[in-house]
PDB file of N, CA and C in Angstrom:
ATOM      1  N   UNK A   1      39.297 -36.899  93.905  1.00  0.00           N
ATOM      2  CA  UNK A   1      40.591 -36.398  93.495  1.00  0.00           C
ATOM      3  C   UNK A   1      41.050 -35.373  94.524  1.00  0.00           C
ATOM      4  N   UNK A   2      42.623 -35.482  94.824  1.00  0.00           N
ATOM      5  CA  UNK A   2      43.032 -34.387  96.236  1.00  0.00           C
ATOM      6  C   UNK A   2      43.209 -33.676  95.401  1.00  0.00           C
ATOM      7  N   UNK A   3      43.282 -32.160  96.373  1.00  0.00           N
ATOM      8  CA  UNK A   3      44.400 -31.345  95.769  1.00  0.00           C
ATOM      9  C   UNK A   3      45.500 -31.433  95.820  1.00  0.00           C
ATOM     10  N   UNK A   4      45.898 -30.700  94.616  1.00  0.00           N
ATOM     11  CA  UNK A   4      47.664 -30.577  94.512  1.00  0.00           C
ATOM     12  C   UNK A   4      48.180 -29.641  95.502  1.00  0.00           C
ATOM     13  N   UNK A   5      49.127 -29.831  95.726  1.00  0.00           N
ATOM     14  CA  UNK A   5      50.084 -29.073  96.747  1.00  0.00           C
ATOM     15  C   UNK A   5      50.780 -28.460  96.033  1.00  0.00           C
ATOM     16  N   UNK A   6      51.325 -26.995  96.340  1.00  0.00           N
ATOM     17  CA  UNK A   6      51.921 -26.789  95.451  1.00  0.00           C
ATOM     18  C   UNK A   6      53.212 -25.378  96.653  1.00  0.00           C
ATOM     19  N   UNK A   7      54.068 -25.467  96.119  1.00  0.00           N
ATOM     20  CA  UNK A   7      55.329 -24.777  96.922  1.00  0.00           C
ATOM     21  C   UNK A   7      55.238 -23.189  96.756  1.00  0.00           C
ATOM     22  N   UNK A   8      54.855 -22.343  95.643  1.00  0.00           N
ATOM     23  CA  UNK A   8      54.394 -21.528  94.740  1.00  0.00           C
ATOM     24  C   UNK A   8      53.268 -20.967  95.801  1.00  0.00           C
ATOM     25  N   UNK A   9      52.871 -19.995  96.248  1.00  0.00           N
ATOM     26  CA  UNK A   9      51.445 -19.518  96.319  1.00  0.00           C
ATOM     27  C   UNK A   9      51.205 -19.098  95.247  1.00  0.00           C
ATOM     28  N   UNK A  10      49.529 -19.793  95.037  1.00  0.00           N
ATOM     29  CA  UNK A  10      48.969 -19.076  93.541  1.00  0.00           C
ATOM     30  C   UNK A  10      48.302 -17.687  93.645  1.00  0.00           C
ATOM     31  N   UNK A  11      48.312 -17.101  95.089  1.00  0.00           N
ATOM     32  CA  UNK A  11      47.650 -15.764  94.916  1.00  0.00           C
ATOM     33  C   UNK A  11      49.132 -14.865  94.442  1.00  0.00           C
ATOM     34  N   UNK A  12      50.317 -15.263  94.620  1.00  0.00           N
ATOM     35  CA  UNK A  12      51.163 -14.554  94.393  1.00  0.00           C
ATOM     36  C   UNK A  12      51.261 -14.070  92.623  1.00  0.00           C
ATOM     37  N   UNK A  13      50.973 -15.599  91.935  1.00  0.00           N
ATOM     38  CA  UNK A  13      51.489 -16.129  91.008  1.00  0.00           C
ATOM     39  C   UNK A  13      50.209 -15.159  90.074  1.00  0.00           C
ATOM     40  N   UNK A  14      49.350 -15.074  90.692  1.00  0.00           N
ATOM     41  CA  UNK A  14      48.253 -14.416  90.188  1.00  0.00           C
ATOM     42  C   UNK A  14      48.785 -12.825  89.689  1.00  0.00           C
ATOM     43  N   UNK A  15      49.056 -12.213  90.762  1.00  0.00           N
ATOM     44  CA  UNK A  15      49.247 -11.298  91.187  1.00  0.00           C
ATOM     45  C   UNK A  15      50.618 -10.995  90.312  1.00  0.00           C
ATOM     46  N   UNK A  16      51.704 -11.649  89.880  1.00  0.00           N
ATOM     47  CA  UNK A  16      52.848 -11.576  88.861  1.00  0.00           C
ATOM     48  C   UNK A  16      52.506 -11.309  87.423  1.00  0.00           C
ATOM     49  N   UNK A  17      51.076 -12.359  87.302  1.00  0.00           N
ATOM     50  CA  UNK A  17      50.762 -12.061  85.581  1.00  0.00           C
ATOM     51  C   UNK A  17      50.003 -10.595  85.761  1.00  0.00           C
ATOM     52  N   UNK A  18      49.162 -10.571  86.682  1.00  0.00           N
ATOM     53  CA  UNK A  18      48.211  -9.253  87.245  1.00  0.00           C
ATOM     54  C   UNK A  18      49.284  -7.912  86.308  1.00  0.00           C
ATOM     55  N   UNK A  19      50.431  -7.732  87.187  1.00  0.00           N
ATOM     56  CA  UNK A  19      51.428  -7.186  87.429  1.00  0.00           C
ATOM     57  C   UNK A  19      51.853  -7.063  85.818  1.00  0.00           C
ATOM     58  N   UNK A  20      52.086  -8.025  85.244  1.00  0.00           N
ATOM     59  CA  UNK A  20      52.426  -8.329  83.799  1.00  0.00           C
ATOM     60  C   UNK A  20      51.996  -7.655  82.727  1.00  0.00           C
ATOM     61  N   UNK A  21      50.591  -7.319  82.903  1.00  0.00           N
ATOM     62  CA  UNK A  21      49.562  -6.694  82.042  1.00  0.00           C
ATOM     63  C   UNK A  21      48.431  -7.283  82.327  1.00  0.00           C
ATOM     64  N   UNK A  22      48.287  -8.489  82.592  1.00  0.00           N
ATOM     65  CA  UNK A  22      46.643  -9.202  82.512  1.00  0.00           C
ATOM     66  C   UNK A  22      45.738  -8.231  83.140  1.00  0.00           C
ATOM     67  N   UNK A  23      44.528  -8.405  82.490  1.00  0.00           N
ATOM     68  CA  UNK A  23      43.372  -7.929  83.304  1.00  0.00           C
ATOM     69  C   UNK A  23      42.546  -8.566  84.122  1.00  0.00           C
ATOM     70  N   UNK A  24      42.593  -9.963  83.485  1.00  0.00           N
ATOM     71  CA  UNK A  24      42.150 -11.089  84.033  1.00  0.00           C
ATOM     72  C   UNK A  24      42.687 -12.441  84.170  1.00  0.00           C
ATOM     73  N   UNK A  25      42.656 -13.473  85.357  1.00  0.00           N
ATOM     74  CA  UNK A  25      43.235 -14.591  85.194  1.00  0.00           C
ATOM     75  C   UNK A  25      42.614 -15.808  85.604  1.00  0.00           C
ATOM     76  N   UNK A  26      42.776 -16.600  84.538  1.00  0.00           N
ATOM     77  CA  UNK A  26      41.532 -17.654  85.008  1.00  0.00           C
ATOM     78  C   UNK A  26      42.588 -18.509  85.863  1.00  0.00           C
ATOM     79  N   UNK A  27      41.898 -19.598  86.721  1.00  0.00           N
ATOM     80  CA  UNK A  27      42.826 -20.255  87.817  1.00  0.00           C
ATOM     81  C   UNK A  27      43.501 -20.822  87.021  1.00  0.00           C
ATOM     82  N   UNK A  28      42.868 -21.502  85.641  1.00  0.00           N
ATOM     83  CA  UNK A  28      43.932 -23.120  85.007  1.00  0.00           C
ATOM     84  C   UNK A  28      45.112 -22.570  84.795  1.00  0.00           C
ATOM     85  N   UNK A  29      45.017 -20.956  83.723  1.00  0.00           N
ATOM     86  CA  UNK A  29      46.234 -20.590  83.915  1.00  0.00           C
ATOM     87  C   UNK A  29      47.661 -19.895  85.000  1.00  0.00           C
ATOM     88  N   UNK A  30      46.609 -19.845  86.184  1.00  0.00           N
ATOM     89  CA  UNK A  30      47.692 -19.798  87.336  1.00  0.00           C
ATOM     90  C   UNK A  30      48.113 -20.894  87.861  1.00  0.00           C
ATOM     91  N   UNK A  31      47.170 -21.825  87.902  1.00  0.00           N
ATOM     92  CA  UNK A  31      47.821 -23.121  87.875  1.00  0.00           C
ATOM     93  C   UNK A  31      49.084 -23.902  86.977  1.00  0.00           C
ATOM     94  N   UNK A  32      48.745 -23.916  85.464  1.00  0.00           N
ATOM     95  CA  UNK A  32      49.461 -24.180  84.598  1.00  0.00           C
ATOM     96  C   UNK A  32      51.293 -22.628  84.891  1.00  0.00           C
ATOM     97  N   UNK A  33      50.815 -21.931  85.343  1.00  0.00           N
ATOM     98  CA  UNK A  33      52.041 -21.184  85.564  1.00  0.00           C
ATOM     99  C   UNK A  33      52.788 -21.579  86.505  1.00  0.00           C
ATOM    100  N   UNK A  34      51.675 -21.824  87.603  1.00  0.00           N
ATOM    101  CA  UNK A  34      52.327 -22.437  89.033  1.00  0.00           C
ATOM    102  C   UNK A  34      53.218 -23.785  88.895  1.00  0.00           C
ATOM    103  N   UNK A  35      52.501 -24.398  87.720  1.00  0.00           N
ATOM    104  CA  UNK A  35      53.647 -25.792  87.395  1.00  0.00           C
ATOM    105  C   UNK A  35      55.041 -25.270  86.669  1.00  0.00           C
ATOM    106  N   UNK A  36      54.985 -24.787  85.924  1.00  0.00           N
ATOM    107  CA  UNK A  36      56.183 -24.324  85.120  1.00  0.00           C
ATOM    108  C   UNK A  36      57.212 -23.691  86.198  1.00  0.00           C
ATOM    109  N   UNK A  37      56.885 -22.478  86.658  1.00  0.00           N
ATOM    110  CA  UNK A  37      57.782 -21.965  87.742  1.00  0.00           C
ATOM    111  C   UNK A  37      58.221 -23.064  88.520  1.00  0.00           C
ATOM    112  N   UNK A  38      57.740 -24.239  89.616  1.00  0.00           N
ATOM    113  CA  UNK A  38      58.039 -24.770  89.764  1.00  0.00           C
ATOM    114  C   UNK A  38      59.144 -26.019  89.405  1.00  0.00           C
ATOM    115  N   UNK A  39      58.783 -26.232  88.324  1.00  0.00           N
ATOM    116  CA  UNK A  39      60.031 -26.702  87.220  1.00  0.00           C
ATOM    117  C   UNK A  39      61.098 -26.227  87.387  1.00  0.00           C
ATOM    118  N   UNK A  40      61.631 -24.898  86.588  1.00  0.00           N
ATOM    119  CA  UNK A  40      62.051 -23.926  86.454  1.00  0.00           C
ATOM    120  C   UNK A  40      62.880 -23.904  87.448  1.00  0.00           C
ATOM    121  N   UNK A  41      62.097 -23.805  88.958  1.00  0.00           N
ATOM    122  CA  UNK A  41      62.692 -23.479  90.209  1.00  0.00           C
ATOM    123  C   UNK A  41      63.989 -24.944  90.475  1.00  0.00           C
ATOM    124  N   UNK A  42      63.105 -26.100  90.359  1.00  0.00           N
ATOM    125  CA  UNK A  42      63.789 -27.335  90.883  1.00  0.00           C
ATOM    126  C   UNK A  42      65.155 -27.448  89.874  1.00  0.00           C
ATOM    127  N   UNK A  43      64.741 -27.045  88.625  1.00  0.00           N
ATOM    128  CA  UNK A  43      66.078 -27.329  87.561  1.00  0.00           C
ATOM    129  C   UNK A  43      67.295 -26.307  88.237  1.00  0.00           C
ATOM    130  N   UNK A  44      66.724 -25.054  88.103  1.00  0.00           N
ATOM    131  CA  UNK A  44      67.674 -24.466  88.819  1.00  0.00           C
ATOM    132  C   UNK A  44      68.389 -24.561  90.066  1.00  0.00           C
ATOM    133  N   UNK A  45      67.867 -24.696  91.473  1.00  0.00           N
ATOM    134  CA  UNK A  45      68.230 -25.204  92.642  1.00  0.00           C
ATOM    135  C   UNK A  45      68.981 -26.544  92.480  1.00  0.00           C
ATOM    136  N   UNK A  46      69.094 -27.259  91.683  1.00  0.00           N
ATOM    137  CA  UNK A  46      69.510 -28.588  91.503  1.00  0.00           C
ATOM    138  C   UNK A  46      70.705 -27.896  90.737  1.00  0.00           C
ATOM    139  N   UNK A  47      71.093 -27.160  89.711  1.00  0.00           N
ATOM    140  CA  UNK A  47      71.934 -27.074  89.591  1.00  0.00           C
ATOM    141  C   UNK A  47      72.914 -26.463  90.071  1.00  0.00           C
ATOM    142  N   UNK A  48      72.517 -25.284  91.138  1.00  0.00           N
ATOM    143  CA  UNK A  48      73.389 -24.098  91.912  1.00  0.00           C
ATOM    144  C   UNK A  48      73.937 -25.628  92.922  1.00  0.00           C
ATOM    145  N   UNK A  49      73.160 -26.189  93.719  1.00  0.00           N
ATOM    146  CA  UNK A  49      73.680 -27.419  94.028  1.00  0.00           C
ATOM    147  C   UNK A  49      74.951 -28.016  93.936  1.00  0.00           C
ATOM    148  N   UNK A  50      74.716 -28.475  92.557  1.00  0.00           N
ATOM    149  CA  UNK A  50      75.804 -28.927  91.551  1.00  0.00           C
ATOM    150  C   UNK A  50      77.046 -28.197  91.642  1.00  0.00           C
ATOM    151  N   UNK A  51      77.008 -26.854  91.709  1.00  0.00           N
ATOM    152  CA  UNK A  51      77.876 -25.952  91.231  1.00  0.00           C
ATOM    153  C   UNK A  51      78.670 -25.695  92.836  1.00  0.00           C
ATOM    154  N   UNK A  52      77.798 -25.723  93.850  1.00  0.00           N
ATOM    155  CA  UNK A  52      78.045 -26.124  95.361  1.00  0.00           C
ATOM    156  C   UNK A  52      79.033 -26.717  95.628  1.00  0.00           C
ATOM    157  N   UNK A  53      78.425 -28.058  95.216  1.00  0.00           N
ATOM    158  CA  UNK A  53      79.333 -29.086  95.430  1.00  0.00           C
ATOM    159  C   UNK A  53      80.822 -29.611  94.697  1.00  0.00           C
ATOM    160  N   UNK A  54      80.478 -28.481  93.576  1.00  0.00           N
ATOM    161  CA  UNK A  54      81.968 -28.923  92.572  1.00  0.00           C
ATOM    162  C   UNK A  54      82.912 -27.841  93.159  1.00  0.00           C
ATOM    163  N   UNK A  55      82.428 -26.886  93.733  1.00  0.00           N
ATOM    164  CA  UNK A  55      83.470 -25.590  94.380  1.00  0.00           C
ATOM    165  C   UNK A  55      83.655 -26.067  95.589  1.00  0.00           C
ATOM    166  N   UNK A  56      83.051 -27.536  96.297  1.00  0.00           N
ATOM    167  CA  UNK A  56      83.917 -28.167  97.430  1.00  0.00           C
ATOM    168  C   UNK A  56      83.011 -27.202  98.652  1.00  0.00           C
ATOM    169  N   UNK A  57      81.740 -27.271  98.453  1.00  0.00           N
ATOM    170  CA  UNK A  57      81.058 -26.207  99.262  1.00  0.00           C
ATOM    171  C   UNK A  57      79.784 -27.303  99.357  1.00  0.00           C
ATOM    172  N   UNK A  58      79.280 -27.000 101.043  1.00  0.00           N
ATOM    173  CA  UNK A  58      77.774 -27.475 101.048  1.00  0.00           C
ATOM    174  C   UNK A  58      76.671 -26.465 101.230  1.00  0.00           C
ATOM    175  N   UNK A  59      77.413 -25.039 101.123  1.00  0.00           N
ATOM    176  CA  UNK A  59      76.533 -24.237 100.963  1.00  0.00           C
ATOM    177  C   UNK A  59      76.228 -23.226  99.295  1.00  0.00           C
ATOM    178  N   UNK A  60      74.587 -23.539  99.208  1.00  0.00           N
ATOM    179  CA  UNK A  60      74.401 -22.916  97.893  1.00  0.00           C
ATOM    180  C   UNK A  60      75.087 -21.406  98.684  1.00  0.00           C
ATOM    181  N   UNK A  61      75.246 -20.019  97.460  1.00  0.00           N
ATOM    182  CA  UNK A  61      75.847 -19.140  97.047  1.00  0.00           C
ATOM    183  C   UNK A  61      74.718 -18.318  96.355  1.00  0.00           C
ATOM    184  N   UNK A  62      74.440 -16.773  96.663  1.00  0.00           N
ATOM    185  CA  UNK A  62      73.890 -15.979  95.704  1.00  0.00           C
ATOM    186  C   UNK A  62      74.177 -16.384  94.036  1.00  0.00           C
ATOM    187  N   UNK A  63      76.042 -16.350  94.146  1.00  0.00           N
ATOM    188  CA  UNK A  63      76.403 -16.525  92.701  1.00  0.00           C
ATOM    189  C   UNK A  63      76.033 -17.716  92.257  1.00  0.00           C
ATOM    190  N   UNK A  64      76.015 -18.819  92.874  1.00  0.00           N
ATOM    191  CA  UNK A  64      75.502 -19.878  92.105  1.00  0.00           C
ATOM    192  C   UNK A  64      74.283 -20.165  91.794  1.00  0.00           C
ATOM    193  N   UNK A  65      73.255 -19.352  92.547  1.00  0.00           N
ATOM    194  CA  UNK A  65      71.745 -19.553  91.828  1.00  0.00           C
ATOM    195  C   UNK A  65      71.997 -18.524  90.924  1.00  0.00           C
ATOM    196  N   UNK A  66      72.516 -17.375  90.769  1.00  0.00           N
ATOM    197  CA  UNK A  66      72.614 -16.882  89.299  1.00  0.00           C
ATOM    198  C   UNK A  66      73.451 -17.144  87.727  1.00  0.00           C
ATOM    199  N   UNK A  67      74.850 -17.885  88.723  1.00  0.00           N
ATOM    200  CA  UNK A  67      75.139 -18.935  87.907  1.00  0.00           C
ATOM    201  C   UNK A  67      74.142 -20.014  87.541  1.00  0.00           C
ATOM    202  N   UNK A  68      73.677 -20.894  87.689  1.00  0.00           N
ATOM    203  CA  UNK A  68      72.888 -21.781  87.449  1.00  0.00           C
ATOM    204  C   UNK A  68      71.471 -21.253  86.143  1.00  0.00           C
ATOM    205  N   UNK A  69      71.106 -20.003  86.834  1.00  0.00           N
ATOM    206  CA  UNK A  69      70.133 -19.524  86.227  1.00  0.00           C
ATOM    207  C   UNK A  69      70.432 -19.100  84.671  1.00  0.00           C
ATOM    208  N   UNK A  70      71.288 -19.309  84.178  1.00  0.00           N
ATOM    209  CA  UNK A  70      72.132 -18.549  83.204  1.00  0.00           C
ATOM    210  C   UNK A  70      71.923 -19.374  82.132  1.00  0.00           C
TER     211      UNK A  70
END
């Protein structure tokens, strides 16, 4: 079995729940976080996109990844 690739660094991702309160973090759940954010990320970028392209623009916008994020 390969590894997954992932866009996310998980020492970061570590280091966010760290940050959060955790005291401890086992990998599955930096992993299992690392998938979600990722999600998260693509739904959003796909829609600032969207929002790009309907304002007649091929460039994403600060406001539209916070639009989008909304």
């Amino acid at each position: 079995m390969g590894r997954k690739s992932s866009t996310i660094p998980k020492a970061s991702v570590a280091r966010l729940l760290m940050k959060a309160g955790a005291k401890r973090v086992s990998q599955d759940a930096v992993d299992a976080f690392t998938d979600v954010l990722t999600d998260m990320a693509v739904k959003i970028s796909s829609k600032a996109s969207q929002i790009a392209k309907h304002a007649g623009r091929k460039t994403v916008h600060e406001g539209d990844i916070k639009l989008a994020a909304k």
